[in-house]
Structure formats: structure tokens, C-alpha cells
PDB file of N, CA and C in Angstrom:
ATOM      1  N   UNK A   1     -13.175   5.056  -0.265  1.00  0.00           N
ATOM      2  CA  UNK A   1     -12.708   4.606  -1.563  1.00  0.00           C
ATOM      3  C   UNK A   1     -13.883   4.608  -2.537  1.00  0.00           C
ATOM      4  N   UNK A   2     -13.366   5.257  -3.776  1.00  0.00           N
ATOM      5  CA  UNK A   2     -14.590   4.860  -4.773  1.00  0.00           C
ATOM      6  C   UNK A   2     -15.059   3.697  -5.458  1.00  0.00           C
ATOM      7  N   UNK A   3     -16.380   3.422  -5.152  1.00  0.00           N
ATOM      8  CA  UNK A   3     -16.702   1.792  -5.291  1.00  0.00           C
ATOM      9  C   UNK A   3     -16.081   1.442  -6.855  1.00  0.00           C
ATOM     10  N   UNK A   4     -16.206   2.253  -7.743  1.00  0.00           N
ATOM     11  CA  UNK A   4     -15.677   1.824  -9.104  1.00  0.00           C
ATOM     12  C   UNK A   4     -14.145   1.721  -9.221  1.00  0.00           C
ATOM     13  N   UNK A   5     -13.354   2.138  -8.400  1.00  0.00           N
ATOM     14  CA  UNK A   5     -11.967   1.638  -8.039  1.00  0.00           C
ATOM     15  C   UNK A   5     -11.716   0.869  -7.392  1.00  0.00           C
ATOM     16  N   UNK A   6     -12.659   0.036  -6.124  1.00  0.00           N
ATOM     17  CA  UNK A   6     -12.468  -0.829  -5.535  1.00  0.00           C
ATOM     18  C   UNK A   6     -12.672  -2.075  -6.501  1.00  0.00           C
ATOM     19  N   UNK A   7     -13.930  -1.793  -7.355  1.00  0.00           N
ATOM     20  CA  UNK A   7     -14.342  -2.790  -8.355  1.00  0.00           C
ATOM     21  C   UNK A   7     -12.865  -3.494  -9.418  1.00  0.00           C
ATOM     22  N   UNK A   8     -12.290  -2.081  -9.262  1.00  0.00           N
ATOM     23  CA  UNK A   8     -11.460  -2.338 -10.681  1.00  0.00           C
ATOM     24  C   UNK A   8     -10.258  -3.149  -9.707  1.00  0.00           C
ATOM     25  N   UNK A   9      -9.524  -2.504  -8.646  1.00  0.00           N
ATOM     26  CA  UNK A   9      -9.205  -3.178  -7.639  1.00  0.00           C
ATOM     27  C   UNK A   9      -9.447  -4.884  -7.416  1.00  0.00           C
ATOM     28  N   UNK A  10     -10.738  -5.072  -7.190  1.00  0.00           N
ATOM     29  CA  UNK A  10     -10.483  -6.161  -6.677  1.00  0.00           C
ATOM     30  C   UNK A  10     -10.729  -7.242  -8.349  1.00  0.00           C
ATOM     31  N   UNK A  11     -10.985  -6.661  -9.147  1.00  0.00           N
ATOM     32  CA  UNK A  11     -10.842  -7.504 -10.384  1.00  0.00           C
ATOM     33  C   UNK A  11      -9.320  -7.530 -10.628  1.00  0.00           C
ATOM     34  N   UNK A  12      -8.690  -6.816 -10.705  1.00  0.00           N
ATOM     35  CA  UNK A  12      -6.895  -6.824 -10.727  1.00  0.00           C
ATOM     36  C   UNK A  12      -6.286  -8.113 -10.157  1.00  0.00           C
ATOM     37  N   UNK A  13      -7.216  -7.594  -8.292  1.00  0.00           N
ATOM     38  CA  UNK A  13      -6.262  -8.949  -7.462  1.00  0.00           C
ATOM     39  C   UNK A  13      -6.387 -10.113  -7.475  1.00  0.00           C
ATOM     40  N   UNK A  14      -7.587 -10.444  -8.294  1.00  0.00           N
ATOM     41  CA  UNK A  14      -8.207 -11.599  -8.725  1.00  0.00           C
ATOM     42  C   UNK A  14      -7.449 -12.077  -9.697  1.00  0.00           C
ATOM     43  N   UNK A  15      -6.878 -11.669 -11.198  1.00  0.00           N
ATOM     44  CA  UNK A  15      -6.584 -11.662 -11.907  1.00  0.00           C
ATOM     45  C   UNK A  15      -4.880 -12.183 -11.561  1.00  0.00           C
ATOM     46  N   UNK A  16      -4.759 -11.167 -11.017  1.00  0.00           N
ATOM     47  CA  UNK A  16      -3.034 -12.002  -9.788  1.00  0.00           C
ATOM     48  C   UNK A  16      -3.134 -13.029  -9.389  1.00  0.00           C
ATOM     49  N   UNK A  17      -4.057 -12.870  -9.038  1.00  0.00           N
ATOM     50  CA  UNK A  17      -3.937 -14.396  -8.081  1.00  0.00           C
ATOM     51  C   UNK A  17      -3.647 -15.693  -8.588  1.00  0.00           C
ATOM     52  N   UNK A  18      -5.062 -15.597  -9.769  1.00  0.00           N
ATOM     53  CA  UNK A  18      -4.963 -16.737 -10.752  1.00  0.00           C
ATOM     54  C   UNK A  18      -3.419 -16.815 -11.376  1.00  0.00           C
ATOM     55  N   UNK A  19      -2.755 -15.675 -11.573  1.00  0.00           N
ATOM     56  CA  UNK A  19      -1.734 -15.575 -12.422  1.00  0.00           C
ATOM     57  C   UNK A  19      -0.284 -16.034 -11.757  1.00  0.00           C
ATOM     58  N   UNK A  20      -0.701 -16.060  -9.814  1.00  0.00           N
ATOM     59  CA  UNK A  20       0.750 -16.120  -9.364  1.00  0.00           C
ATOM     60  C   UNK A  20      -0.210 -17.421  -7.934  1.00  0.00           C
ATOM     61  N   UNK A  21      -0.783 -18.310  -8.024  1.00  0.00           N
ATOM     62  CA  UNK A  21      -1.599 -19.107  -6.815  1.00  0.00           C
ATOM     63  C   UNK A  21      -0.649 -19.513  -6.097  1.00  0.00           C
ATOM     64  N   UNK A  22       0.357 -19.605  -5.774  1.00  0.00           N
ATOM     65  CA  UNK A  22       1.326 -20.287  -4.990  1.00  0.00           C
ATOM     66  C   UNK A  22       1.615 -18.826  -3.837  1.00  0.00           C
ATOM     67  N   UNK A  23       1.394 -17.334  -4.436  1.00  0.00           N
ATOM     68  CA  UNK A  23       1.173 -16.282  -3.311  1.00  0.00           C
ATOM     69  C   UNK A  23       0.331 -16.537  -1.926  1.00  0.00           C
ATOM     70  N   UNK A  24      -0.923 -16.272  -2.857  1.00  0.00           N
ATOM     71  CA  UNK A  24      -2.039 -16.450  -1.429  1.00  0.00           C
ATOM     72  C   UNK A  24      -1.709 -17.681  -0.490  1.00  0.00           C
ATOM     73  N   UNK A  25      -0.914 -18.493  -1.083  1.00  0.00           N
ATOM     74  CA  UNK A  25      -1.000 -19.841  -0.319  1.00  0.00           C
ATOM     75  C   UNK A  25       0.147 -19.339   0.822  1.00  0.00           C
ATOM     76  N   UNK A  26       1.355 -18.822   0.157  1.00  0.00           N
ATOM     77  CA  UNK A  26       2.436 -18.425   1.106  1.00  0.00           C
ATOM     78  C   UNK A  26       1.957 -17.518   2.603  1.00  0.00           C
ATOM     79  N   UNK A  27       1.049 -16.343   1.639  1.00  0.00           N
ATOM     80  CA  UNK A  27       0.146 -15.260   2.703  1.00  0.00           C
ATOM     81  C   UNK A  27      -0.238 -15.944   4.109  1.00  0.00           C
ATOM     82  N   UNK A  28      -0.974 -16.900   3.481  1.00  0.00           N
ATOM     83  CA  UNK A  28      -1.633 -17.261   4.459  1.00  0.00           C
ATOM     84  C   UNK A  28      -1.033 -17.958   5.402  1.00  0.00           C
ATOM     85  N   UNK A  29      -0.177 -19.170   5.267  1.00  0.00           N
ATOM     86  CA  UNK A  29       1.193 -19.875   5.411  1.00  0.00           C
ATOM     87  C   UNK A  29       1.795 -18.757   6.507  1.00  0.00           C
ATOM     88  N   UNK A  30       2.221 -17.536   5.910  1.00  0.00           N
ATOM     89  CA  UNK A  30       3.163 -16.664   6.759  1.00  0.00           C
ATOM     90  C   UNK A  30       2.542 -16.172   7.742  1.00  0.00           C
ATOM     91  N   UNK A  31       0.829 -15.834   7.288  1.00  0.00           N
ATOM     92  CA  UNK A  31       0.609 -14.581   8.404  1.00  0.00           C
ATOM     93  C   UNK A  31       0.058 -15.727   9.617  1.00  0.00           C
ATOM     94  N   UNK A  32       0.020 -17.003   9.721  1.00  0.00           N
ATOM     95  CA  UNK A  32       0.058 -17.488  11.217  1.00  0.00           C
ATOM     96  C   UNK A  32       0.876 -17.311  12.177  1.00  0.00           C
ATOM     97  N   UNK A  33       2.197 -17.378  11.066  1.00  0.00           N
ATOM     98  CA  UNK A  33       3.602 -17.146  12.253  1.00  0.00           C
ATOM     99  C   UNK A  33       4.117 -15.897  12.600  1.00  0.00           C
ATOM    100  N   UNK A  34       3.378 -14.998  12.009  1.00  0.00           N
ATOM    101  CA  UNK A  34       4.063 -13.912  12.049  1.00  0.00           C
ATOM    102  C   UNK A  34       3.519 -13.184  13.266  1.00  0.00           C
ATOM    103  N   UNK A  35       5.018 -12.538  14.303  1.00  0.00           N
ATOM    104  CA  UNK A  35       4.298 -12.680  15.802  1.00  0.00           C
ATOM    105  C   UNK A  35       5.159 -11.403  15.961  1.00  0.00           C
ATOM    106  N   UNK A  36       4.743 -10.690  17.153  1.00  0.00           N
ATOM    107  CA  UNK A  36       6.294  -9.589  17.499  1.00  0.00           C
ATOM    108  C   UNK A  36       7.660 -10.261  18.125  1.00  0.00           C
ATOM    109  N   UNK A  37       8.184  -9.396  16.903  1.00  0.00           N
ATOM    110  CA  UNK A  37       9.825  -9.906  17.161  1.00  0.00           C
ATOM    111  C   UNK A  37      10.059 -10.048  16.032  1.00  0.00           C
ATOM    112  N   UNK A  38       9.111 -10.896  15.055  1.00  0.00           N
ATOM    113  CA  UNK A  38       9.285 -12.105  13.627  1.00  0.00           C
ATOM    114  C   UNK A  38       9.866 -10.633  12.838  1.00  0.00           C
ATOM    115  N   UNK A  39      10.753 -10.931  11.501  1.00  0.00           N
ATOM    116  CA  UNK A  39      11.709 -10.443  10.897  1.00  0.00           C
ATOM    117  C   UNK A  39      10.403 -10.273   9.442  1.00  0.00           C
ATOM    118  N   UNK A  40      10.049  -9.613   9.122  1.00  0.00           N
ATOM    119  CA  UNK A  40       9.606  -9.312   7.329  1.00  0.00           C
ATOM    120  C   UNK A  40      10.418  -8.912   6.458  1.00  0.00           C
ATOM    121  N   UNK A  41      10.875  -9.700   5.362  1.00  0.00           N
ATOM    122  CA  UNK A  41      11.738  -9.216   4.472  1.00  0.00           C
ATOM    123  C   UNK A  41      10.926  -9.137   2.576  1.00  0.00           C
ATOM    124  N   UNK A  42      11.401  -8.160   2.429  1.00  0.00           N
ATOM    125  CA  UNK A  42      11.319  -8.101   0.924  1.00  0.00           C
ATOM    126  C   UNK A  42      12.081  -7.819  -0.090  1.00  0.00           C
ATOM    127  N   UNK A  43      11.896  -8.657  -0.831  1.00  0.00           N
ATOM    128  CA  UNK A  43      13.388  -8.779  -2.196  1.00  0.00           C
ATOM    129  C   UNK A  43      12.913  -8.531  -3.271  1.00  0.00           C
ATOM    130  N   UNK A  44      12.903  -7.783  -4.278  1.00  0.00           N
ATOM    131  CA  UNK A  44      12.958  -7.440  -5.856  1.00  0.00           C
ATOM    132  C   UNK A  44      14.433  -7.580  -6.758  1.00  0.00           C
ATOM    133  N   UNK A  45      14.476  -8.475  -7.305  1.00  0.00           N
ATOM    134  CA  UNK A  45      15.219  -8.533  -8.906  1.00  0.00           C
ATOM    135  C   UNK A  45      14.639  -8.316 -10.120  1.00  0.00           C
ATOM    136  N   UNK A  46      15.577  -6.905 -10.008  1.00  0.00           N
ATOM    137  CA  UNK A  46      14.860  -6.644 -11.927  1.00  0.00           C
ATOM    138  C   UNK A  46      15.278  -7.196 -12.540  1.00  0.00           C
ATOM    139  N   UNK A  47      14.743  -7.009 -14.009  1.00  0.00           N
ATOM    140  CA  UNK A  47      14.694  -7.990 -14.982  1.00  0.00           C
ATOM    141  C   UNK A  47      16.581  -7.927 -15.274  1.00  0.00           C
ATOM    142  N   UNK A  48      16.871  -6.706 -15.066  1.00  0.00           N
ATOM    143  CA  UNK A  48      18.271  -6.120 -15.398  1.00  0.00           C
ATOM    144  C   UNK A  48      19.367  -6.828 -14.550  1.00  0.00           C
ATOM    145  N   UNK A  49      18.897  -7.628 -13.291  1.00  0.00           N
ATOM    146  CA  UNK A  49      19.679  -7.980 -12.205  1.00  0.00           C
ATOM    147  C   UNK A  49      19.790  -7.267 -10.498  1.00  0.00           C
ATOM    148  N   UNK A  50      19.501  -6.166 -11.056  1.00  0.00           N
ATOM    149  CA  UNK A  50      19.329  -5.177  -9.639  1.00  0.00           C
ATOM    150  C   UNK A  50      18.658  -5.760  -8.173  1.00  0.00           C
ATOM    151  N   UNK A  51      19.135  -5.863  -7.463  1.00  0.00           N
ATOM    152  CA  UNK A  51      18.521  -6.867  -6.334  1.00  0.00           C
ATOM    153  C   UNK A  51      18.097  -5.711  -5.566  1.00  0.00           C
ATOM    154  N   UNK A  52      16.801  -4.708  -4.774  1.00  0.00           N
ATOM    155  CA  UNK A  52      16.402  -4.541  -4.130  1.00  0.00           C
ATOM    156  C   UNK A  52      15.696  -5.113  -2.994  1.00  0.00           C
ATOM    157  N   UNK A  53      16.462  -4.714  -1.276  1.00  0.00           N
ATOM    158  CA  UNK A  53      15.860  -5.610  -0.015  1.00  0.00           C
ATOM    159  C   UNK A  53      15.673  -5.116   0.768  1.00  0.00           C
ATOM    160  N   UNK A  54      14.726  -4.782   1.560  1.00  0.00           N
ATOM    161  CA  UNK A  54      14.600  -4.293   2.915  1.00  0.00           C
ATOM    162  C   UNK A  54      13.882  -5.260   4.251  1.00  0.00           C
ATOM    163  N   UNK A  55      14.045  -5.039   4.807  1.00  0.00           N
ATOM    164  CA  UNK A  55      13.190  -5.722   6.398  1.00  0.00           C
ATOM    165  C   UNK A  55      12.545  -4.626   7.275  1.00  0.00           C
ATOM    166  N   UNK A  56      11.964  -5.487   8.005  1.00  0.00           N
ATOM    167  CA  UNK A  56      11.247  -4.858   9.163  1.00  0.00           C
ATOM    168  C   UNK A  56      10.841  -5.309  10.357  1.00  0.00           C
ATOM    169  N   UNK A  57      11.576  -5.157  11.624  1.00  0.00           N
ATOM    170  CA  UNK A  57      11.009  -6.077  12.947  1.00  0.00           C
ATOM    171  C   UNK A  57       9.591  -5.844  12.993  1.00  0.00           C
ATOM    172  N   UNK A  58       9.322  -6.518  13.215  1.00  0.00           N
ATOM    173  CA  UNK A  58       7.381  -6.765  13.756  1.00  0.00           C
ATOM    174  C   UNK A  58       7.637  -5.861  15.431  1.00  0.00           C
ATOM    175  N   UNK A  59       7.049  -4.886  15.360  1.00  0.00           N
ATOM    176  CA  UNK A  59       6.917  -4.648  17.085  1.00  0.00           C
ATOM    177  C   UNK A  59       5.766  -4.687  17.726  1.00  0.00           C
ATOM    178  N   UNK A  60       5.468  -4.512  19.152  1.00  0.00           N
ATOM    179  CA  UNK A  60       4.044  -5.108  19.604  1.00  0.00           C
ATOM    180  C   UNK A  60       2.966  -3.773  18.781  1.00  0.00           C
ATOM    181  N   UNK A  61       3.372  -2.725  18.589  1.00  0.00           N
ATOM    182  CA  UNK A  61       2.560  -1.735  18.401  1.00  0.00           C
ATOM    183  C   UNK A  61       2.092  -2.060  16.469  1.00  0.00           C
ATOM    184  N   UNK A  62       2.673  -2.803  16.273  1.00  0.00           N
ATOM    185  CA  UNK A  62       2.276  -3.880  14.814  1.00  0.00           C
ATOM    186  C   UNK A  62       1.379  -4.586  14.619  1.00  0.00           C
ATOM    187  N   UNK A  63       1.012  -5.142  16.188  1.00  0.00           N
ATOM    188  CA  UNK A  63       0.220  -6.823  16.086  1.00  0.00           C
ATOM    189  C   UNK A  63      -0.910  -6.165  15.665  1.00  0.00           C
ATOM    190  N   UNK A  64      -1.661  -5.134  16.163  1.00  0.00           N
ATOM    191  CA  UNK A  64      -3.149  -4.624  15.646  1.00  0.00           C
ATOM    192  C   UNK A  64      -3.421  -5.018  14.184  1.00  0.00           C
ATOM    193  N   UNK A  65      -2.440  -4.090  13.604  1.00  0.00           N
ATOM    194  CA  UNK A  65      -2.857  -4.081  12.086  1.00  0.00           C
ATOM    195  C   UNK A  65      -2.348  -5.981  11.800  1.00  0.00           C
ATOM    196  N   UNK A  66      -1.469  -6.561  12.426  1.00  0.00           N
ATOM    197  CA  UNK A  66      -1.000  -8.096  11.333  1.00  0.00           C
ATOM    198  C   UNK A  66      -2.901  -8.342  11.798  1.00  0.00           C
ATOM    199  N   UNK A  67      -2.985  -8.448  13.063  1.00  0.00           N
ATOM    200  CA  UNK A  67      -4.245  -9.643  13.070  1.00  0.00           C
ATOM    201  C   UNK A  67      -5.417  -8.991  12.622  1.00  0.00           C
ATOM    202  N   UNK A  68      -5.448  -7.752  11.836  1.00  0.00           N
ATOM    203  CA  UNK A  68      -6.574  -6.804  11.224  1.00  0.00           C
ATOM    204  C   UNK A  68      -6.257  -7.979   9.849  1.00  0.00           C
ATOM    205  N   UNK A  69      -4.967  -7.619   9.187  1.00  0.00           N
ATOM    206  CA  UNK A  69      -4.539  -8.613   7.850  1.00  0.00           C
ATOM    207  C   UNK A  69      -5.125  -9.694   8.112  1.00  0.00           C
ATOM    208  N   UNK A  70      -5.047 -10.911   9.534  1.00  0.00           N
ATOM    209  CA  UNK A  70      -4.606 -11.667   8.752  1.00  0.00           C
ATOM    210  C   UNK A  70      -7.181 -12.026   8.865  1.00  0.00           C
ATOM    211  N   UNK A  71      -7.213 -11.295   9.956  1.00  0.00           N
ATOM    212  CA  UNK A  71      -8.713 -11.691   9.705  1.00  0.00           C
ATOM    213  C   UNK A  71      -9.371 -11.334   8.215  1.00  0.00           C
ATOM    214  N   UNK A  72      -8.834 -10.712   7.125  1.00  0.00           N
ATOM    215  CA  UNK A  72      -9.206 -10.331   5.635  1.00  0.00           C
ATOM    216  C   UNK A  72      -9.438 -10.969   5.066  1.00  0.00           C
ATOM    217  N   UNK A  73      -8.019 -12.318   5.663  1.00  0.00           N
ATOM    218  CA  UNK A  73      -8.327 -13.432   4.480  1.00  0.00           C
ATOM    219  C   UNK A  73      -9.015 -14.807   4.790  1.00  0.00           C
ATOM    220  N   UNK A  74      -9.901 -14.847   5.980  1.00  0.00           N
ATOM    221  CA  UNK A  74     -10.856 -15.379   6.399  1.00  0.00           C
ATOM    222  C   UNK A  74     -11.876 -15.575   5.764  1.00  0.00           C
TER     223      UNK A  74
END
């Protein structure tokens, strides 16, 4: 990655954060429990009403990357 996109990058997620703090708190909150088997869901409502949702089983060939996540935010 180019360091001047990571820069701009991580000034963005910073900028989120401050803007939405009740996230990181959930993140962190979730990624203890989150085990194989556990259900991930994600929901979008546009501004228009449109409800977009999908899921995803956690399978064992998953756990690598969750406990790669969740050591990040250490």
C-alpha cells in the first residue's frame, strides 16, 4: 500500500470514528463473541427506504482472519 494512502486512510478512519464512537465500541463488543458457527449480518437503509441485508456463517476456515481482526484493535 502506498504510505500516502494509508496516511489519508487512516486520517478518514479517525475522522469516523469521532463522528460515529458508539462503532468501535460495538467492534470490539462483537469481535469477542464472534466464534465458528456465529451468524454476521449486515443491513443498509437508504435514505430513500431501500433496506439492503445479507449474512454470513462464520466457518472454521474464517477463525484465522476474525482473530488476525480482532488482534488490530489491540
Amino acid at each position: 500500500m502506498n504510505p500516502m494512502n494509508f496516511m489519508k486512510a487512516k486520517g478518514l478512519l479517525t475522522q469516523f470514528t469521532t463522528n460515529h464512537p458508539k462503532l468501535p465500541a460495538f467492534f470490539k463488543a462483537a469481535s469477542s463473541q464472534i466464534g465458528e458457527g456465529s451468524i454476521i449480518e449486515i443491513s443498509v437503509t437508504t435514505a430513500e427506504g431501500k433496506n439492503l441485508c445479507t449474512n454470513m456463517k462464520v466457518r472454521p476456515e474464517d477463525m484465522q482472519l476474525v482473530e488476525e481482526l480482532k488482534n488490530l484493535s489491540k
